[in-house]
PDB file of N, CA and C in Angstrom:
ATOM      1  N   UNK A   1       0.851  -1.205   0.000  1.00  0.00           N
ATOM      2  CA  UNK A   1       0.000   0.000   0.000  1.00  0.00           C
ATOM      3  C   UNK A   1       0.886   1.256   0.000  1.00  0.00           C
ATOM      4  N   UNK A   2       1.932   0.902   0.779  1.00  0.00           N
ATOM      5  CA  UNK A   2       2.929   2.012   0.989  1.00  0.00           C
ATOM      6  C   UNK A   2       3.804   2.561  -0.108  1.00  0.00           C
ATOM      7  N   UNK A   3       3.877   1.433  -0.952  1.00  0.00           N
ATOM      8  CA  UNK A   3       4.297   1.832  -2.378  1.00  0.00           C
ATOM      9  C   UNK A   3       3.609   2.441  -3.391  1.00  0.00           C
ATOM     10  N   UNK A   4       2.309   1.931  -3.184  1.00  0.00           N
ATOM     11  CA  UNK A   4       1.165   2.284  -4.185  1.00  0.00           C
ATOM     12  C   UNK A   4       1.570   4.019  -3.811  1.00  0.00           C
ATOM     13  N   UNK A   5       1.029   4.552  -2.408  1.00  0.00           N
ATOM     14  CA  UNK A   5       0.810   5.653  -2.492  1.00  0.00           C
ATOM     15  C   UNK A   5       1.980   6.673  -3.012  1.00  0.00           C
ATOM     16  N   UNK A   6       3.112   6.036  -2.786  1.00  0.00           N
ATOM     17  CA  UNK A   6       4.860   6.206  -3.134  1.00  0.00           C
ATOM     18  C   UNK A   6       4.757   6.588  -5.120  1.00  0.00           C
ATOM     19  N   UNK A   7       4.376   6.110  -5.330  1.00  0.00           N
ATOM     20  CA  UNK A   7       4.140   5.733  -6.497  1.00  0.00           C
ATOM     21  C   UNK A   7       3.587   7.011  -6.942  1.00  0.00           C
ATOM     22  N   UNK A   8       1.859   6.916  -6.802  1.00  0.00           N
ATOM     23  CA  UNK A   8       1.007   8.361  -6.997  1.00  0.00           C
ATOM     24  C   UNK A   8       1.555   9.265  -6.836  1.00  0.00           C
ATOM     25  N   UNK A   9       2.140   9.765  -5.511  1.00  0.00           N
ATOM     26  CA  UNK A   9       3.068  11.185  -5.599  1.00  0.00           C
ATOM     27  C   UNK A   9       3.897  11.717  -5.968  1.00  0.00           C
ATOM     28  N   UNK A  10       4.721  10.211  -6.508  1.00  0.00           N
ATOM     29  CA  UNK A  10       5.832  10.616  -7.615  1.00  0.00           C
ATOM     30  C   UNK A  10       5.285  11.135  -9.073  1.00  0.00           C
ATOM     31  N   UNK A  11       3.928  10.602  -9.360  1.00  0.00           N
ATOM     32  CA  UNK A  11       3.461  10.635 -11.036  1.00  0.00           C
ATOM     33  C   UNK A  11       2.082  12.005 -10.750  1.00  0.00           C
ATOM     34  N   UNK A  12       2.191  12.573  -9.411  1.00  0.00           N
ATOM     35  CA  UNK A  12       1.490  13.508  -9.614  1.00  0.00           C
ATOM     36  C   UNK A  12       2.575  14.912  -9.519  1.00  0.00           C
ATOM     37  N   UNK A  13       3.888  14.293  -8.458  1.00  0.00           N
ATOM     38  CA  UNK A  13       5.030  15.895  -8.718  1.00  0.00           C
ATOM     39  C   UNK A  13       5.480  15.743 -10.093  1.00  0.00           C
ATOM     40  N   UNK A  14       5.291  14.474 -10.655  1.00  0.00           N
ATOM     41  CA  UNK A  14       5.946  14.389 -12.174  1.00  0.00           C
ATOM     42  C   UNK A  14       5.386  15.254 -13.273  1.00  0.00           C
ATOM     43  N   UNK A  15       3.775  14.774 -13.008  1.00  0.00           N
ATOM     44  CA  UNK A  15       2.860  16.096 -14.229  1.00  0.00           C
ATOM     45  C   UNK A  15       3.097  17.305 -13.378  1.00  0.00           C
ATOM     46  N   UNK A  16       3.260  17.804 -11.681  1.00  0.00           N
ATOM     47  CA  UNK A  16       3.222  18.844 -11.727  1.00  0.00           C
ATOM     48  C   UNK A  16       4.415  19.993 -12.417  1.00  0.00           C
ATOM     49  N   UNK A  17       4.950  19.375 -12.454  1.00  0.00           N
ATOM     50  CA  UNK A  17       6.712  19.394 -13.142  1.00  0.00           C
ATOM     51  C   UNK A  17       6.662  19.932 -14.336  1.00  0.00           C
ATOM     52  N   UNK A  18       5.570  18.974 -14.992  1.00  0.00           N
ATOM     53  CA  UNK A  18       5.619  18.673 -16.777  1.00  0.00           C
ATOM     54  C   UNK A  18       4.776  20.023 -16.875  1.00  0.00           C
ATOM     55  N   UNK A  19       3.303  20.593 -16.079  1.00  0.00           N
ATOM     56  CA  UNK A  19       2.663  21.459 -16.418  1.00  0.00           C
ATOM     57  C   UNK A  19       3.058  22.663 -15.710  1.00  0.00           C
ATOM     58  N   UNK A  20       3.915  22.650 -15.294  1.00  0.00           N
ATOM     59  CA  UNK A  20       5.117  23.861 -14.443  1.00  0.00           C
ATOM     60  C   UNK A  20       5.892  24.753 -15.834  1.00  0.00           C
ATOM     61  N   UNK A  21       6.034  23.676 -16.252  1.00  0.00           N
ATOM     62  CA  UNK A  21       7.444  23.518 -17.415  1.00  0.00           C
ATOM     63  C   UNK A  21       6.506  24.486 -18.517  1.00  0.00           C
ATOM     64  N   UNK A  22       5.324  23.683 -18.797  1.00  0.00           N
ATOM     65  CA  UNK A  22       4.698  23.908 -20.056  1.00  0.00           C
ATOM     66  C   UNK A  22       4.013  25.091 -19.649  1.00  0.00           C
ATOM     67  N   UNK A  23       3.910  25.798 -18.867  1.00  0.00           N
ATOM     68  CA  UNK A  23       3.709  27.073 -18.438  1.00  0.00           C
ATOM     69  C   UNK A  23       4.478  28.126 -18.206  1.00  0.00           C
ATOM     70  N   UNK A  24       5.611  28.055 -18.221  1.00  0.00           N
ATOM     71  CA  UNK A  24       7.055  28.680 -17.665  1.00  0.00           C
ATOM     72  C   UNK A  24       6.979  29.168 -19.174  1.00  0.00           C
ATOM     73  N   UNK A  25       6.847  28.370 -20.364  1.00  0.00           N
ATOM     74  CA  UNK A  25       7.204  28.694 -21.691  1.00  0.00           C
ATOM     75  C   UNK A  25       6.002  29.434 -21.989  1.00  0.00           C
TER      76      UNK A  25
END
């Protein structure tokens, strides 16, 4: 379970990252 959630927060700072990025431009 502990991974699962490990997991999600990595692939939600990941898009926040990606739509950080794609906004910066």
């Amino acid at each position: 379970a502990d991974g699962r959630i490990r997991d999600a927060k990595t692939v939600i700072l990941l898009q926040h990252a990606l739509l950080a990025d794609l906004l910066g431009k």
